[in-house]
N, C-alpha and C. Protein backbone atom coordinates (compact mmCIF):
# COMPACT_ATOMS: atom_id res chain seq x y z
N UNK A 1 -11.86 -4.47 16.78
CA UNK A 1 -10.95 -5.26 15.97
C UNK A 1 -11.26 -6.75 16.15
N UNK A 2 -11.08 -7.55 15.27
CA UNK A 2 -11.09 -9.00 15.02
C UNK A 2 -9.82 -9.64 15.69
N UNK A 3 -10.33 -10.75 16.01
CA UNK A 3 -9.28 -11.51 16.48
C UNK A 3 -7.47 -11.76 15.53
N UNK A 4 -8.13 -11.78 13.88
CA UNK A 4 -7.12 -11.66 12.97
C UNK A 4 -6.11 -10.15 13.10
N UNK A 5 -7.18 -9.45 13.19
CA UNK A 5 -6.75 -7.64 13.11
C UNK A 5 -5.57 -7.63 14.31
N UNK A 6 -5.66 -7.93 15.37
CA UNK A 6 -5.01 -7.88 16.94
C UNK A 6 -3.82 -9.01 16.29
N UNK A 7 -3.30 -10.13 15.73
CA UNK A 7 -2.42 -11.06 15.96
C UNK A 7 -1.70 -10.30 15.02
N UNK A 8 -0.22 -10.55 15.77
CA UNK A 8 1.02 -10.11 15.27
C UNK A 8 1.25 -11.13 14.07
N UNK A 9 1.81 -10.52 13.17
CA UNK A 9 1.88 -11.41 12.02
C UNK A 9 0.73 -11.63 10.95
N UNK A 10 0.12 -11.66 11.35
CA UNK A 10 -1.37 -11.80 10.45
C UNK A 10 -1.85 -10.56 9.40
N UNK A 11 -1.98 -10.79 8.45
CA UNK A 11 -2.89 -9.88 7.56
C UNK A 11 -4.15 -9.61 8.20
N UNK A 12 -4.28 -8.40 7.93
CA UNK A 12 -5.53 -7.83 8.10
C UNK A 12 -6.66 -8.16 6.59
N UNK A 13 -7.95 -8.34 6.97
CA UNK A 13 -8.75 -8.04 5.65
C UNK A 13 -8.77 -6.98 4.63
N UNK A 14 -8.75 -6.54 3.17
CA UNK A 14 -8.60 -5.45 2.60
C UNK A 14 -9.71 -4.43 3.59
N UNK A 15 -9.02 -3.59 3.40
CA UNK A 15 -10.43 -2.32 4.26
C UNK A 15 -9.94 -1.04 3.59
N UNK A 16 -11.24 -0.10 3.54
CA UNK A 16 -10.88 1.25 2.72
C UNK A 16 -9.79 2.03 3.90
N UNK A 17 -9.04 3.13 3.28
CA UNK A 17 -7.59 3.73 3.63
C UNK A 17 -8.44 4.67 5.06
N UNK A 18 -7.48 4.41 5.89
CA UNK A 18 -7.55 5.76 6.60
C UNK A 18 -6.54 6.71 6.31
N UNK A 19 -6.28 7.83 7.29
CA UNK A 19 -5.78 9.24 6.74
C UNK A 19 -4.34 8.42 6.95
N UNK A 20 -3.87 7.93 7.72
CA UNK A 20 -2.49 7.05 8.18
C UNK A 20 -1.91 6.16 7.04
N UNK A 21 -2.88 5.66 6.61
CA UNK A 21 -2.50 4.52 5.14
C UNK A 21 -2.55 5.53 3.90
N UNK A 22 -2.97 6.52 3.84
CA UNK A 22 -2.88 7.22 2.96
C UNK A 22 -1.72 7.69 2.90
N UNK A 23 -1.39 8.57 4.02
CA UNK A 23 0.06 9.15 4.36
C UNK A 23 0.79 8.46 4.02
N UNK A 24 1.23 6.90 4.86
CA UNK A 24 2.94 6.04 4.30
C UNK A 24 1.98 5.76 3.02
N UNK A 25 1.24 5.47 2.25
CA UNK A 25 1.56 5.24 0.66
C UNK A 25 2.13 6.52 0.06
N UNK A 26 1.52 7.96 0.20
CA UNK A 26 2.49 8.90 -0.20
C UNK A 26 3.42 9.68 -0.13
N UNK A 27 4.13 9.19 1.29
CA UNK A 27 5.38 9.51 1.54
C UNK A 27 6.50 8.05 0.53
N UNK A 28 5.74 6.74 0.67
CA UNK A 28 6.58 6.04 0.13
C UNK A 28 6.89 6.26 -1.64
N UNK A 29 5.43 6.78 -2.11
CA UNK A 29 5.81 6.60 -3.39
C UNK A 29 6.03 8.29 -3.75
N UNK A 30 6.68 9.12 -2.82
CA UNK A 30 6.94 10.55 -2.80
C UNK A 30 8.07 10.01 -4.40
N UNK A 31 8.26 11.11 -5.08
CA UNK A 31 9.16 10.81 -6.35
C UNK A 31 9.13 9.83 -7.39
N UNK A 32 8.15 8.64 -7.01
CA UNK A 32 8.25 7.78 -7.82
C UNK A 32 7.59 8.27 -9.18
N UNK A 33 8.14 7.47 -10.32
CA UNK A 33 7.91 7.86 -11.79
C UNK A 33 7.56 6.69 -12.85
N UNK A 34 6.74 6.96 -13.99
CA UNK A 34 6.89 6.09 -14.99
C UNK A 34 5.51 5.17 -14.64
N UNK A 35 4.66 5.24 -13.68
CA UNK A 35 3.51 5.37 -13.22
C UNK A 35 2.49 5.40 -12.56
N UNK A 36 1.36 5.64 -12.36
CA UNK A 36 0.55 6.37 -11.30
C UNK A 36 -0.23 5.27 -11.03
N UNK A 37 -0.38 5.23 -8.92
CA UNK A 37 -1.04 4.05 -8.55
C UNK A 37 -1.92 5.17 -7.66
N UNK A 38 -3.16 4.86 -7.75
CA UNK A 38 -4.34 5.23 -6.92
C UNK A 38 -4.75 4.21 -5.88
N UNK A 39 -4.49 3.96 -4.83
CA UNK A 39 -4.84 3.43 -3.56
C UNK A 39 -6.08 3.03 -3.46
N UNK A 40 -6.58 2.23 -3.30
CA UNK A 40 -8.07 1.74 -3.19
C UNK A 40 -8.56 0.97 -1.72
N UNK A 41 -8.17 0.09 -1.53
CA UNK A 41 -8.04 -1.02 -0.40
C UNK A 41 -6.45 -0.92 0.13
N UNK A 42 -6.55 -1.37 1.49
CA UNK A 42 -5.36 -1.61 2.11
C UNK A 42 -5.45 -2.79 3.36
N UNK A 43 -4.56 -3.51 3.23
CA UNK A 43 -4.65 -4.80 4.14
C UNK A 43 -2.96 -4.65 5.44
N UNK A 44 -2.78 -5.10 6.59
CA UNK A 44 -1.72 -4.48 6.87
C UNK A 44 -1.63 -5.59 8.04
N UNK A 45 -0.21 -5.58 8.05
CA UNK A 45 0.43 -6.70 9.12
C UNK A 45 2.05 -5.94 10.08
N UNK A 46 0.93 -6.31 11.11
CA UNK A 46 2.24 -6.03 11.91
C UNK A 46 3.13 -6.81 12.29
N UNK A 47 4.34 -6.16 11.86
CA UNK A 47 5.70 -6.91 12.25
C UNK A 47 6.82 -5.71 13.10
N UNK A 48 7.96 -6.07 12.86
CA UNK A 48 8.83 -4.99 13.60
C UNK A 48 9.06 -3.81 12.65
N UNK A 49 7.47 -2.96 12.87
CA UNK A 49 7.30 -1.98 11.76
C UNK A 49 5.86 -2.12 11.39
N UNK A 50 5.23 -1.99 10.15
CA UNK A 50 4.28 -2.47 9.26
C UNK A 50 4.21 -2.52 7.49
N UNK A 51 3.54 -3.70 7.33
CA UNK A 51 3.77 -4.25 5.83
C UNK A 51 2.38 -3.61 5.71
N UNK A 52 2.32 -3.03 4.40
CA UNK A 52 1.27 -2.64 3.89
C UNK A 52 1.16 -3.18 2.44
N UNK A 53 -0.47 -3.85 2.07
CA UNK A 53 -0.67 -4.07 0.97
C UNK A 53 -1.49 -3.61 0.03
N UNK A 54 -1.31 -2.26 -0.72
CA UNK A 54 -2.94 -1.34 -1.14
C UNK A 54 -2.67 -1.83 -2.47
N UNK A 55 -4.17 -2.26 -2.47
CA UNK A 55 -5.08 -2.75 -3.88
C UNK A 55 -5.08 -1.34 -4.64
N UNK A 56 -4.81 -1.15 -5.65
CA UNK A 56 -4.67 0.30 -6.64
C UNK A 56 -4.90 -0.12 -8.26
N UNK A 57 -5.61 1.07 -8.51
CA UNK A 57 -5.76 1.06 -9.57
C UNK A 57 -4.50 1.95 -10.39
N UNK A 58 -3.95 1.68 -11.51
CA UNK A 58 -2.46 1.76 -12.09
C UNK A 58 -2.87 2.80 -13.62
N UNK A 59 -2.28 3.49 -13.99
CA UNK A 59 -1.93 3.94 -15.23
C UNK A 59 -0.59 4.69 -15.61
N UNK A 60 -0.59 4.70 -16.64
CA UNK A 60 0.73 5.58 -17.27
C UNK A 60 0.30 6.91 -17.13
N UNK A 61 1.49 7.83 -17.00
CA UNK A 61 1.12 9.44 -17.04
C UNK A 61 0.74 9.62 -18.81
N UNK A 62 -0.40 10.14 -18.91
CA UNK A 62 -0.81 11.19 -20.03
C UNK A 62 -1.76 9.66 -20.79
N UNK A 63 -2.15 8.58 -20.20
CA UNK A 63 -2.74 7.92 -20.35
C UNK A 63 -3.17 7.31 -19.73
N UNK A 64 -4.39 7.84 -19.43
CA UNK A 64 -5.33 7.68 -17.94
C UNK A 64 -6.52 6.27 -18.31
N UNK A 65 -6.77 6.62 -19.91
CA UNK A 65 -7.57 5.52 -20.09
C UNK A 65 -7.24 3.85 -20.09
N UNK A 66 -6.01 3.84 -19.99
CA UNK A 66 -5.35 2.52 -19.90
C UNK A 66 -5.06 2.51 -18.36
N UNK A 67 -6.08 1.67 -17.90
CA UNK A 67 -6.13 1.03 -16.29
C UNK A 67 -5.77 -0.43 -16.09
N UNK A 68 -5.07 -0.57 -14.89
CA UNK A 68 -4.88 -1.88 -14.36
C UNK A 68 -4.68 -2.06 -13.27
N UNK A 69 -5.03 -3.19 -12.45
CA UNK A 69 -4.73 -3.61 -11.00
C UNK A 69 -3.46 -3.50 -10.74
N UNK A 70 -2.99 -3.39 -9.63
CA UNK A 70 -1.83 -3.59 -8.71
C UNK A 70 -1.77 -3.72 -7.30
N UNK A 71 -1.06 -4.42 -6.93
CA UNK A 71 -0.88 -4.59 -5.36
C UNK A 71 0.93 -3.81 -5.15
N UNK A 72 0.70 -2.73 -4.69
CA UNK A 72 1.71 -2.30 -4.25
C UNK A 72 2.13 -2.72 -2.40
N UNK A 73 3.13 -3.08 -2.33
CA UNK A 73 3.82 -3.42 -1.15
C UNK A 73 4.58 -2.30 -0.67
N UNK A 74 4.44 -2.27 0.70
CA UNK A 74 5.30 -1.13 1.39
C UNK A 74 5.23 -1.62 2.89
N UNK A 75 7.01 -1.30 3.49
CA UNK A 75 7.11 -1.79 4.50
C UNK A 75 7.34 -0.20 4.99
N UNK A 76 7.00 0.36 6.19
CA UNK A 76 7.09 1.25 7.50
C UNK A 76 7.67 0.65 8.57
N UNK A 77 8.41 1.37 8.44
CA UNK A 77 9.60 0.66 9.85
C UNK A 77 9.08 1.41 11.04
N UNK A 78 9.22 0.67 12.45
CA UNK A 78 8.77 1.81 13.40
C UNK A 78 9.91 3.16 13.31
N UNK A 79 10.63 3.31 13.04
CA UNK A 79 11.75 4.22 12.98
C UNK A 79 12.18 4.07 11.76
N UNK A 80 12.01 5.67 11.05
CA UNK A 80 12.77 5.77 9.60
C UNK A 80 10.85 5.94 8.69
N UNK A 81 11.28 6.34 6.97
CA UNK A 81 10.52 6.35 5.98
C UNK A 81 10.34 4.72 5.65
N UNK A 82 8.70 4.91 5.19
CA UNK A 82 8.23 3.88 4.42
C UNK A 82 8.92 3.52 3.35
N UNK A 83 9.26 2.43 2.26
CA UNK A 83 9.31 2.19 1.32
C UNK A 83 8.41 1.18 0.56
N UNK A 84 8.76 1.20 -0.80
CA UNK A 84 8.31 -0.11 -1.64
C UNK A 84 8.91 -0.82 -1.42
N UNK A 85 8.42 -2.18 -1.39
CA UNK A 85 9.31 -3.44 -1.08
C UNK A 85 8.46 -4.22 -2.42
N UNK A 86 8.05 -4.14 -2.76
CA UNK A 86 6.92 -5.08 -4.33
C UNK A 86 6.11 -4.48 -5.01
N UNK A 87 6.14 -4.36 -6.18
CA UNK A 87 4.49 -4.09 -6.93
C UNK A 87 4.37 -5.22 -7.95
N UNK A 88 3.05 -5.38 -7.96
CA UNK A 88 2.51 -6.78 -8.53
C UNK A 88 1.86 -6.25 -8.88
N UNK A 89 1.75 -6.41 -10.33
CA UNK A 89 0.51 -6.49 -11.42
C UNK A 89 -0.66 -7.24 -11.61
N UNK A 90 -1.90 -7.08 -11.39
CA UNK A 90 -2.98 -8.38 -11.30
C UNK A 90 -3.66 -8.58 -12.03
């Protein structure tokens, strides 16, 4: 790890998902509707918990050919389910 990676508070650099960042993105967006984010990059800061920021590629259901960026936000509490806390369109 980098000196950035280790400091509390600090963003991490985007880096591809491990099996862990995969997991809280789809426990957080378990049920969500109206449209589909594919995970690409993930950047992550520890706080009392962790903020997660995955770079995703976005579409509507039953229209796959219409793509767009997003930065979905999700906070993981050390105790309790992940949620969304932001999605940003880019």
């Amino acid at each position: 790890m980098t000196a950035q990676e280790q400091f509390v508070g600090g963003w991490t650099p985007y880096h591809p998902l491990t099996a862990q960042d995969k997991a809280v993105f789809e426990e957080a967006l378990a049920g969500f509707v109206g449209v589909n984010y594919q995970p690409l990059e993930v950047s992550t800061q520890v706080v009392n918990g962790t903020n997660y920021r995955y770079l995703t590629n976005a579409s509507l259901p039953g229209a796959s050919q219409v793509v767009w960026r997003a930065v979905v936000e999700i906070y993981a509490p050390i105790n309790g389910k992940p949620h969304i806390t932001q999605i940003h369109r880019i």
